[in-house]
N, C-alpha and C. Protein backbone atom coordinates (compact mmCIF):
# COMPACT_ATOMS: atom_id res chain seq x y z
N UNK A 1 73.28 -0.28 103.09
CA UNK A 1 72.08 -0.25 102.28
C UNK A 1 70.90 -0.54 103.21
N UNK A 2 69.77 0.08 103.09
CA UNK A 2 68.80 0.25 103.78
C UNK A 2 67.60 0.35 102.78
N UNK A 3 65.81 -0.23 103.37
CA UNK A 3 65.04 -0.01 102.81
C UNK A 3 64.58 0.91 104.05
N UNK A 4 63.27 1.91 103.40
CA UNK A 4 62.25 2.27 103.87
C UNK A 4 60.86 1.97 103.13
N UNK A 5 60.35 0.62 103.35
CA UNK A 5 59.00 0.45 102.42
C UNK A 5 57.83 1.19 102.69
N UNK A 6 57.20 1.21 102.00
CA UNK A 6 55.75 1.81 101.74
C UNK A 6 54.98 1.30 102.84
N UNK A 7 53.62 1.99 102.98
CA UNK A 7 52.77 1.02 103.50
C UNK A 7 52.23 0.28 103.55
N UNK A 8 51.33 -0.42 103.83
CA UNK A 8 50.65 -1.82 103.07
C UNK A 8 49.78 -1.37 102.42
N UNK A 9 49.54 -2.06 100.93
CA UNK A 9 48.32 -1.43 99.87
C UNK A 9 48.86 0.29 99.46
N UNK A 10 49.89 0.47 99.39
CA UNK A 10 50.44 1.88 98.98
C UNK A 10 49.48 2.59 98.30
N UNK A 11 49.31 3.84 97.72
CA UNK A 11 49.08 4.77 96.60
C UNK A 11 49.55 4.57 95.60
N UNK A 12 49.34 4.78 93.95
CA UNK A 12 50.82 5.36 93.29
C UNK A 12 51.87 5.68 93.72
N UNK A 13 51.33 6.65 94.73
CA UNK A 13 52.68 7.80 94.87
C UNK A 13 53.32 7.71 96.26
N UNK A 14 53.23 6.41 96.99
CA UNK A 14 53.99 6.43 97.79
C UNK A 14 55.08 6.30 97.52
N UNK A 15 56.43 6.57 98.39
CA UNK A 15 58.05 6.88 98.02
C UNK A 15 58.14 5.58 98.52
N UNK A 16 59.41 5.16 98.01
CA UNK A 16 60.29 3.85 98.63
C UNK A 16 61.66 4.61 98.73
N UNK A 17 62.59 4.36 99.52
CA UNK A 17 63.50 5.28 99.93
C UNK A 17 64.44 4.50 99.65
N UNK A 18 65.54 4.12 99.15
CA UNK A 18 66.57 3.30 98.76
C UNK A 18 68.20 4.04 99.28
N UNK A 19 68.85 3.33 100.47
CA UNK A 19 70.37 3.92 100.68
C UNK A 19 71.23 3.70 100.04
N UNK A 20 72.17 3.98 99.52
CA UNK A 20 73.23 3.27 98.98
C UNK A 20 74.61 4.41 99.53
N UNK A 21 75.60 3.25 100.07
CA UNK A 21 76.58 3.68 100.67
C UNK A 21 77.57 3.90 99.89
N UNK A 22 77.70 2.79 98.38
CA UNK A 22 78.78 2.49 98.25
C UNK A 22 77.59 1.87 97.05
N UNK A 23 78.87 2.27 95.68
CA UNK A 23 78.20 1.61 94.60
C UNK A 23 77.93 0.84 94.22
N UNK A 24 78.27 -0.60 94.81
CA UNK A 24 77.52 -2.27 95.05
C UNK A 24 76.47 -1.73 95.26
N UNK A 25 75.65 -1.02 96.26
CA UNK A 25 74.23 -0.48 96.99
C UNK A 25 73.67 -0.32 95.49
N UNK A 26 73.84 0.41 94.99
CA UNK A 26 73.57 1.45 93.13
C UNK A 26 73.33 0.24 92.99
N UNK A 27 74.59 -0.52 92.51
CA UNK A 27 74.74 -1.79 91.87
C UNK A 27 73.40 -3.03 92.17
N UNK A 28 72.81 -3.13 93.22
CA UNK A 28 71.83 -3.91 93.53
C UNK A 28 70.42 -3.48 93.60
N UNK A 29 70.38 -2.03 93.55
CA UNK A 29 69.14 -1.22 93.36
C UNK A 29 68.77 -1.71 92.17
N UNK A 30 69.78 -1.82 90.95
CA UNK A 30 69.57 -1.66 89.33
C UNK A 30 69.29 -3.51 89.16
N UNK A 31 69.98 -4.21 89.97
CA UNK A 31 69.70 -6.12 89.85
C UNK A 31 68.80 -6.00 90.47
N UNK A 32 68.16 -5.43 90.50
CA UNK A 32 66.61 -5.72 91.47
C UNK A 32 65.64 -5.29 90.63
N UNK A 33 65.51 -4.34 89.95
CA UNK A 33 64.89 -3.33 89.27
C UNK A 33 64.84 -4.71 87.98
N UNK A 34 66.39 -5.17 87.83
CA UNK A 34 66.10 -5.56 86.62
C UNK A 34 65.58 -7.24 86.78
N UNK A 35 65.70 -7.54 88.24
CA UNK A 35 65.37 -9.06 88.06
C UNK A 35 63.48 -8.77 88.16
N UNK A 36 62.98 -7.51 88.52
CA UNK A 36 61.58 -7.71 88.36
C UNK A 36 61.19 -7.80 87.15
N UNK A 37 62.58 -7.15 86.44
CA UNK A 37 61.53 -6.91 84.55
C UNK A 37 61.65 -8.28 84.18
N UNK A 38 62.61 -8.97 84.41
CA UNK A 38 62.80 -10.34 83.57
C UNK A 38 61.77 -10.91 84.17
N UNK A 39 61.39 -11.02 85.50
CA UNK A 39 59.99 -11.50 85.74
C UNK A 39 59.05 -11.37 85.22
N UNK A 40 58.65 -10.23 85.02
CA UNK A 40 57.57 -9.52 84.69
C UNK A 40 57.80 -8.75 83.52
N UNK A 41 57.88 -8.94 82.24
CA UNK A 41 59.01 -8.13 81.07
C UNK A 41 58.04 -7.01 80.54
N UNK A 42 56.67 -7.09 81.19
CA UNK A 42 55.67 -6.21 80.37
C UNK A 42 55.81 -4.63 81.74
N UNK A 43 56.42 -4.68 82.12
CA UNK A 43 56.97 -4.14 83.09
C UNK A 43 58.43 -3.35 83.18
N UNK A 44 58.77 -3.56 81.98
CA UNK A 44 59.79 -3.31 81.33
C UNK A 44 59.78 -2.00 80.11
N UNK A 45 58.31 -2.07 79.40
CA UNK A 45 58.10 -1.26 78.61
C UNK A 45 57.30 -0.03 79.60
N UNK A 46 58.75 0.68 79.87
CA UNK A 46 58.57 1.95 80.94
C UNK A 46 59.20 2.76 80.75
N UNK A 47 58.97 4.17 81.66
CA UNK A 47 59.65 5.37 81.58
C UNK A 47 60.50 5.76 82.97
N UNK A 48 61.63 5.65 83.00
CA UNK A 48 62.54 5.68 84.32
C UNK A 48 62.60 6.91 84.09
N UNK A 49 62.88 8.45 85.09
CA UNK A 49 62.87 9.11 84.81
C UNK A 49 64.14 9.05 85.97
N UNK A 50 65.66 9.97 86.11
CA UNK A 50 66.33 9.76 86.82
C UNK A 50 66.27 11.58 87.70
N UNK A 51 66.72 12.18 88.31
CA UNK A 51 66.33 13.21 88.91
C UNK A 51 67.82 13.05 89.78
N UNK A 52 68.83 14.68 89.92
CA UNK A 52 69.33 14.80 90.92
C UNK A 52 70.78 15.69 90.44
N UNK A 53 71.56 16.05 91.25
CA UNK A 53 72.88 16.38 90.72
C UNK A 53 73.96 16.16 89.71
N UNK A 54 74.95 16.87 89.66
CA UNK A 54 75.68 15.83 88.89
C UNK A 54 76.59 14.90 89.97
N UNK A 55 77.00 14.00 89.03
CA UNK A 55 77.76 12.85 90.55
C UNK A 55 76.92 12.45 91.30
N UNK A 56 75.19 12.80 91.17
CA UNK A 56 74.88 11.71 92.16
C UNK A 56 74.75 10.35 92.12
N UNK A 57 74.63 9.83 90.66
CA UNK A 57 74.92 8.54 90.88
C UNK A 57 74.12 7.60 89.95
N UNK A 58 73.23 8.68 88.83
CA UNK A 58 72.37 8.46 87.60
C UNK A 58 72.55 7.53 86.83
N UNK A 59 73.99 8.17 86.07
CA UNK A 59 74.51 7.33 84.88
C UNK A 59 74.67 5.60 85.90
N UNK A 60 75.02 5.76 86.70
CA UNK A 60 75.80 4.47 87.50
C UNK A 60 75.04 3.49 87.27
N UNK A 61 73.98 4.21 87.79
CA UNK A 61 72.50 3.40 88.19
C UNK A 61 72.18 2.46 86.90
N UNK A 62 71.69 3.58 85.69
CA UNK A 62 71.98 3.18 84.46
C UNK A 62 72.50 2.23 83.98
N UNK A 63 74.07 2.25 84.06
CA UNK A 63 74.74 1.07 83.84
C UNK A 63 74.70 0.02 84.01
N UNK A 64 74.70 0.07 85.27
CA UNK A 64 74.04 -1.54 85.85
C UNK A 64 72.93 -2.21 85.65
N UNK A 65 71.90 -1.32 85.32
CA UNK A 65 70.69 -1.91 85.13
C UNK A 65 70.80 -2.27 83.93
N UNK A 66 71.29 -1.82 82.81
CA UNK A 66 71.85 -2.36 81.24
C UNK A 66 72.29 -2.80 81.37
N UNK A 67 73.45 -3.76 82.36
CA UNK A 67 74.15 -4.45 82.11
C UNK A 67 73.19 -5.87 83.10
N UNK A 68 72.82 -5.57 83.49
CA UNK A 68 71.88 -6.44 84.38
C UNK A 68 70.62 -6.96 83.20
N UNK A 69 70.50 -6.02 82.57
CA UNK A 69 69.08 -7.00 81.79
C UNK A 69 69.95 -7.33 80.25
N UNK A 70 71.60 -7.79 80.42
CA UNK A 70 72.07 -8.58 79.70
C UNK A 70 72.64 -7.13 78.46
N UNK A 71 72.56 -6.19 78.69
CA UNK A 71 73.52 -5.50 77.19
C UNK A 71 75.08 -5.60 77.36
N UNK A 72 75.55 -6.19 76.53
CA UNK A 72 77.05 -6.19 76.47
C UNK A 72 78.27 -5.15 75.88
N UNK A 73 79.03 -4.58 75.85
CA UNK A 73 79.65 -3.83 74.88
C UNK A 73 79.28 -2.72 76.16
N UNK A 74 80.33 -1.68 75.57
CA UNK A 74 80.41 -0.28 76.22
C UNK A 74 78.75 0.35 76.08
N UNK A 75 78.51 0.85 77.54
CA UNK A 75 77.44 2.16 77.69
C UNK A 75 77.95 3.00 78.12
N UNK A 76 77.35 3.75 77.73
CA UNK A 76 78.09 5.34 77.85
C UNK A 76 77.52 6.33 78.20
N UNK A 77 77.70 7.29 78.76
CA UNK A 77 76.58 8.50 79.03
C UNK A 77 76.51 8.84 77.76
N UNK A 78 75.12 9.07 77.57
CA UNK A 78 74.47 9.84 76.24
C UNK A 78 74.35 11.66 76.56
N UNK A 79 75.36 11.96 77.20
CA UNK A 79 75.11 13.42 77.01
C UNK A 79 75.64 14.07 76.21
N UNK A 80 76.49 14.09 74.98
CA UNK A 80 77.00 14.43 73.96
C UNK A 80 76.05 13.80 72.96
N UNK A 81 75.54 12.93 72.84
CA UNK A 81 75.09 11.70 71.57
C UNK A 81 73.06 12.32 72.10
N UNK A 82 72.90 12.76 73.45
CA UNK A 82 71.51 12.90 73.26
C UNK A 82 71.09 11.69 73.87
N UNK A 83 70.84 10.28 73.16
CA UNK A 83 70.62 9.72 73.21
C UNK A 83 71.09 8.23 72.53
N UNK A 84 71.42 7.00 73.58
CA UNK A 84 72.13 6.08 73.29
C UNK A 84 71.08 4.86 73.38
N UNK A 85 70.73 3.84 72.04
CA UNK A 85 69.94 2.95 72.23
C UNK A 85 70.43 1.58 72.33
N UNK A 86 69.77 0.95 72.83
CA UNK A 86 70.03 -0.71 73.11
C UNK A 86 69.37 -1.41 73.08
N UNK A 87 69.38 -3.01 73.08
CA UNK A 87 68.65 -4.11 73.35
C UNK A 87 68.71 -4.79 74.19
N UNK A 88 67.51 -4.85 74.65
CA UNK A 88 67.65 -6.06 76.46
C UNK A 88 67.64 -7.65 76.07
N UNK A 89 68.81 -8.27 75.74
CA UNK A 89 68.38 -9.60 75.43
C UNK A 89 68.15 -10.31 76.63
N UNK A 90 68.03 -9.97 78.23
CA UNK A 90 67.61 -10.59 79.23
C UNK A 90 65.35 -10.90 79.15
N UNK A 91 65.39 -10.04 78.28
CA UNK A 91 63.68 -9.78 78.33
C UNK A 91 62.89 -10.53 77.21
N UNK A 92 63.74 -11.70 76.51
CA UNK A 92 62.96 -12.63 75.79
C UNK A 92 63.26 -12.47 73.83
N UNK A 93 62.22 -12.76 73.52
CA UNK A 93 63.03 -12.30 72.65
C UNK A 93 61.80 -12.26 71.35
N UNK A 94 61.71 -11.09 70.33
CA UNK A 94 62.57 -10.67 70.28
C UNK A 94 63.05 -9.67 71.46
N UNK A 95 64.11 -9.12 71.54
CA UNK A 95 64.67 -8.80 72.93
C UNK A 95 64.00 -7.47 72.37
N UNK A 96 63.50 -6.36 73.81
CA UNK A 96 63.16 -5.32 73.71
C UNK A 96 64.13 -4.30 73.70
N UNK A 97 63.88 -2.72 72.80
CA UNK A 97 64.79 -2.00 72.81
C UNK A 97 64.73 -1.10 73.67
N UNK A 98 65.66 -0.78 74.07
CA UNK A 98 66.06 0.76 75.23
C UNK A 98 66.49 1.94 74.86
N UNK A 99 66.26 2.99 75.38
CA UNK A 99 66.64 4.13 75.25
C UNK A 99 67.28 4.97 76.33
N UNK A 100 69.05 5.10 76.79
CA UNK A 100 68.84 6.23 77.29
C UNK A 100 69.18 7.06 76.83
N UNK A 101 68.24 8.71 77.72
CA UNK A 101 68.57 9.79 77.11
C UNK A 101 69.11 10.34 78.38
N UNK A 102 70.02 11.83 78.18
CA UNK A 102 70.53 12.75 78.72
C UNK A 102 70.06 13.81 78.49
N UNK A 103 69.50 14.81 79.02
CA UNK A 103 69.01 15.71 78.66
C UNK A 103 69.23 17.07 79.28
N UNK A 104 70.49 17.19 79.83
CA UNK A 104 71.37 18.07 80.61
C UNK A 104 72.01 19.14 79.68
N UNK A 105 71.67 18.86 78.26
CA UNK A 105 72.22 20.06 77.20
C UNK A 105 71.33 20.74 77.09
N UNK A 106 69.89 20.55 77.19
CA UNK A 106 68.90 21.38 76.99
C UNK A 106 68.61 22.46 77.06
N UNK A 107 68.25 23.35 76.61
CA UNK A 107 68.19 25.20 76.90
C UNK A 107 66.67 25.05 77.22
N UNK A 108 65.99 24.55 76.59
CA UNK A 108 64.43 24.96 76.45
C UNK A 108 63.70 23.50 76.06
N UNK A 109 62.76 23.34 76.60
CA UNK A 109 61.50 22.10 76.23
C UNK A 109 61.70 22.01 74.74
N UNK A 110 61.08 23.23 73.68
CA UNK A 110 60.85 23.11 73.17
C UNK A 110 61.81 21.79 72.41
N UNK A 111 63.06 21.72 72.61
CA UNK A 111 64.07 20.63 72.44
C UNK A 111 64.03 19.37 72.39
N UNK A 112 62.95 19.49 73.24
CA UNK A 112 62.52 17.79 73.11
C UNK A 112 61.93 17.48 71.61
N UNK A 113 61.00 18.47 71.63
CA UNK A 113 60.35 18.42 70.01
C UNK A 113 61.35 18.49 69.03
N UNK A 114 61.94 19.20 68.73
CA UNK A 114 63.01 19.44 67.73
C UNK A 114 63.52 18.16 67.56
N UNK A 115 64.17 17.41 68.68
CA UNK A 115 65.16 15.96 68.96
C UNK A 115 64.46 15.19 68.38
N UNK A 116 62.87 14.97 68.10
CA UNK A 116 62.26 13.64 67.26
C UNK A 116 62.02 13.22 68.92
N UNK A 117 62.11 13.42 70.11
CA UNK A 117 61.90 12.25 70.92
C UNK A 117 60.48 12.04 71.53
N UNK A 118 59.54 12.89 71.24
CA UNK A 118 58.20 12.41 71.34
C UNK A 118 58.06 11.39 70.90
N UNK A 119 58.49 10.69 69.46
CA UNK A 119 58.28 9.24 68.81
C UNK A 119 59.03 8.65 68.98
N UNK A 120 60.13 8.78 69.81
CA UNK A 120 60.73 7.57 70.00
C UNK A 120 60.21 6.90 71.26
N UNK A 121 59.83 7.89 72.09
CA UNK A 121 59.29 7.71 73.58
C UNK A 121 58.00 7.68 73.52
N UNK A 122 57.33 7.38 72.51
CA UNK A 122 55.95 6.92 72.50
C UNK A 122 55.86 5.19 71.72
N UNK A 123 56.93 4.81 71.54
CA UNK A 123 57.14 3.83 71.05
C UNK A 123 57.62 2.23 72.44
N UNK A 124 57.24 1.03 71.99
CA UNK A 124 57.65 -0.02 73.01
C UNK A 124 58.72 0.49 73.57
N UNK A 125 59.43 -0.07 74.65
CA UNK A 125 61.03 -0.18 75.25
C UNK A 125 60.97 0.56 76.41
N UNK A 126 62.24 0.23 77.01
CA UNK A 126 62.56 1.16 78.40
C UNK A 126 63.05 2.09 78.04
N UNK A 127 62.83 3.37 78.35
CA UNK A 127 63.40 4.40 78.17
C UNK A 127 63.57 4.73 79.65
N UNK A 128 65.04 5.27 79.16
CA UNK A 128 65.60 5.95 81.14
C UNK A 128 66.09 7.35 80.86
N UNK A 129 65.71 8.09 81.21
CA UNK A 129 65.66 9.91 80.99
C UNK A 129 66.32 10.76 82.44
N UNK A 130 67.86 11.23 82.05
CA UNK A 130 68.41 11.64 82.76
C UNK A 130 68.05 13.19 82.72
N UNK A 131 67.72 14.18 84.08
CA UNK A 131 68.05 15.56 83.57
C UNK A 131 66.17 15.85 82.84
N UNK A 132 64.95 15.40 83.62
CA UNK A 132 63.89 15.27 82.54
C UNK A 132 63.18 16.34 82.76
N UNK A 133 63.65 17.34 84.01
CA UNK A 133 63.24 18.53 83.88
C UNK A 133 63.16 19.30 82.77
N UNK A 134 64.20 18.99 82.33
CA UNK A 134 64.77 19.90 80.97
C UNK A 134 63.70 19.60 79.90
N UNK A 135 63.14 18.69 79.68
CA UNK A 135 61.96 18.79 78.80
C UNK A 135 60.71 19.35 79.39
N UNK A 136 60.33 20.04 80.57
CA UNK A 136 59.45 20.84 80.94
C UNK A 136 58.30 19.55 80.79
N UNK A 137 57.13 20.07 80.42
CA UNK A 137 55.76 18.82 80.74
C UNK A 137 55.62 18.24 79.08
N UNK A 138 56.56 18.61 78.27
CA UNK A 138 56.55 17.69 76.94
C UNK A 138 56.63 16.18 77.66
N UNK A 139 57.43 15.67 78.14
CA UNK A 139 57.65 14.74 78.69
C UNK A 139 56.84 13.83 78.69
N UNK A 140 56.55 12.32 78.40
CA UNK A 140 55.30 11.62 78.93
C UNK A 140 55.49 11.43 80.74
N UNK A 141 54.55 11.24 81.31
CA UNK A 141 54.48 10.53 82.89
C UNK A 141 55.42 9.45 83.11
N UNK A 142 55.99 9.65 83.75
CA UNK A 142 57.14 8.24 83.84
C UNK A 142 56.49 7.40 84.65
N UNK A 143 56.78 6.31 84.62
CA UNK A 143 56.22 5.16 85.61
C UNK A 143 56.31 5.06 86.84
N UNK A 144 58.06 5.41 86.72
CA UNK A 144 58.96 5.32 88.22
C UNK A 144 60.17 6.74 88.02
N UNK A 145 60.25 7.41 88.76
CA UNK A 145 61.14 8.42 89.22
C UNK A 145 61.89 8.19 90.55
N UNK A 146 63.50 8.64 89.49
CA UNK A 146 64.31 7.74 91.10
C UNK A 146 64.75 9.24 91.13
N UNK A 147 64.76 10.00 92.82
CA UNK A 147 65.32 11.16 92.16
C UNK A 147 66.31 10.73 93.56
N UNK A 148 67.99 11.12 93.06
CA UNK A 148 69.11 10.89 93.82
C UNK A 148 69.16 12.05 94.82
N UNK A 149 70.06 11.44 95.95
CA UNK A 149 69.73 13.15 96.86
C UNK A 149 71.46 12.29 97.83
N UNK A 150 72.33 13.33 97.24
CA UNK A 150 73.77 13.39 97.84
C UNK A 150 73.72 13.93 99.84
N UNK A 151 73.55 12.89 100.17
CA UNK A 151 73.95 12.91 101.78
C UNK A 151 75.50 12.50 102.48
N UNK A 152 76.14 13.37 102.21
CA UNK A 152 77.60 13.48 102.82
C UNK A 152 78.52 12.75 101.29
N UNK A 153 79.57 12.28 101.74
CA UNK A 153 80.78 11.89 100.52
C UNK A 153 79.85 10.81 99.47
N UNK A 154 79.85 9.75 100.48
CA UNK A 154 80.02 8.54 99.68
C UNK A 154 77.92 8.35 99.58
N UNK A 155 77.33 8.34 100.38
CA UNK A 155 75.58 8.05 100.97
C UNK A 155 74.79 8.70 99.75
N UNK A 156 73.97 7.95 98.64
CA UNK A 156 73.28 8.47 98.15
C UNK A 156 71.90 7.95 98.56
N UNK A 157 71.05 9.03 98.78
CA UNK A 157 69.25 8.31 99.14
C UNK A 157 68.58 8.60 97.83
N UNK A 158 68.00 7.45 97.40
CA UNK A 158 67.56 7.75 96.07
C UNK A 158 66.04 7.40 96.34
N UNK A 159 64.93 8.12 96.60
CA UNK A 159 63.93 8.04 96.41
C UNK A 159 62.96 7.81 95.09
N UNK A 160 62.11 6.44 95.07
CA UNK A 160 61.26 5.80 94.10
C UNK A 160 60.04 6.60 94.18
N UNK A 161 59.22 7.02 93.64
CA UNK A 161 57.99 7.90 93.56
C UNK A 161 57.44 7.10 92.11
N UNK A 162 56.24 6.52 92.01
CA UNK A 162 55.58 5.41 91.06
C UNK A 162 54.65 6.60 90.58
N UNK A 163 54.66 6.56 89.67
CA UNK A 163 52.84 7.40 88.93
C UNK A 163 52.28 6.66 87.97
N UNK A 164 52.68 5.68 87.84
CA UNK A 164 51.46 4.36 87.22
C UNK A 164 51.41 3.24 87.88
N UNK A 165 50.41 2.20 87.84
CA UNK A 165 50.29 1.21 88.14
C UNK A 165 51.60 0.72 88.04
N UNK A 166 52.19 0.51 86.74
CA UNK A 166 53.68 -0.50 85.79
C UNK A 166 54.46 0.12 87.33
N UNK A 167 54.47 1.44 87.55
CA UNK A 167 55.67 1.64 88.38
C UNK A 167 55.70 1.62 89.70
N UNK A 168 54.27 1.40 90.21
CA UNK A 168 54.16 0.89 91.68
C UNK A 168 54.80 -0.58 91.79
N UNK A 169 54.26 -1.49 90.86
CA UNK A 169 54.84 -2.57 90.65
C UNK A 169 56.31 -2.62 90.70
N UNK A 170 57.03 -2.11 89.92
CA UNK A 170 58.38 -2.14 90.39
C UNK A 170 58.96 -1.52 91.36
N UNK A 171 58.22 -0.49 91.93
CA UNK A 171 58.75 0.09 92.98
C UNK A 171 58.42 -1.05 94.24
N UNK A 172 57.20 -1.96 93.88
CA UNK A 172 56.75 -2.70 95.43
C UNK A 172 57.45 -3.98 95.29
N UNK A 173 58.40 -4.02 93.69
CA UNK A 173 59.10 -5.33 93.79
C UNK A 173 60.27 -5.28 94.38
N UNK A 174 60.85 -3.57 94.58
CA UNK A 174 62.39 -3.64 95.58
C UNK A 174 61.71 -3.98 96.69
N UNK A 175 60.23 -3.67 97.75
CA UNK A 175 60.12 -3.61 99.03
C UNK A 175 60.06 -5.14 99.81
């Protein structure tokens, strides 16, 4: 596991480059991610947007970070279900709700509309959006975009790209 940080006083849109060799790496990307929200829980009501292959390492990421800001019980990929919701009881209380979605069934944007998920994703909570191409620019701006990028078997480089303030912040809390 390796960083590449930003520069000092970044942009939005500077990248943070994150290695992961081996899914402990995943595994500590997502305890990091999530020990900033419990810090900072207003920081929490965000849009993760995930970006990359299949198998690169999305859902994983996912998991851990739900299981890191305290959800118990089975998570699951929401790509059959659309979308799978939860509660962060690590983030106070009342505990905030989550959303992930999958969005790898999609034929067309227009889908997003149809799904109701403009209002759900205009509403408090973390929402983490796998596959968010597939909603074309319906989409709101995500905060933070991790997009995965498969370098040989096991090496995923998952690049952070922030487009709000909320997500520079968490992106400058892994650096």
């Amino acid at each position: 596991m390796s960083f590449t940080a930003p520069p000092p006083s970044p942009a939005p849109t500077a990248p943070l480059t994150w290695v992961a060799q081996h899914e402990d790496d995943t595994a500590r990307l997502a305890q990091r991610l999530a020990a900033a929200m419990r810090a900072h829980p207003a920081w929490a009501d965000a849009l993760l947007t995930l970006r990359g292959d299949l198998g690169a390492g999305k859902t994983t990421l996912v998991r851990h970070l739900l299981r890191a800001l305290g959800v118990s019980g089975r998570i699951k990929s929401p790509t059959y279900a659309l979308v799978e919701p939860y509660t962060l009881p690590a983030l106070g209380q009342p505990p905030l709700p989550a959303w992930h979605a999958d969005l790898y069934r999609f034929d067309h944007p227009r889908e997003w509309e149809d799904a109701g998920l403009r209002e759900l994703f205009a509403s408090a909570g973390l929402k983490l959006v796998e596959w968010p191409e597939k909603a074309g620019d319906l989409l709101p701006m995500p905060d933070l975009d991790l997009h995965f990028h498969l370098d040989g078997d096991d090496t995923r480089r998952i690049v952070l790209t922030a487009s709000t303030p909320r997500g520079a912040a968490l992106r400058d809390a892994l650096a």
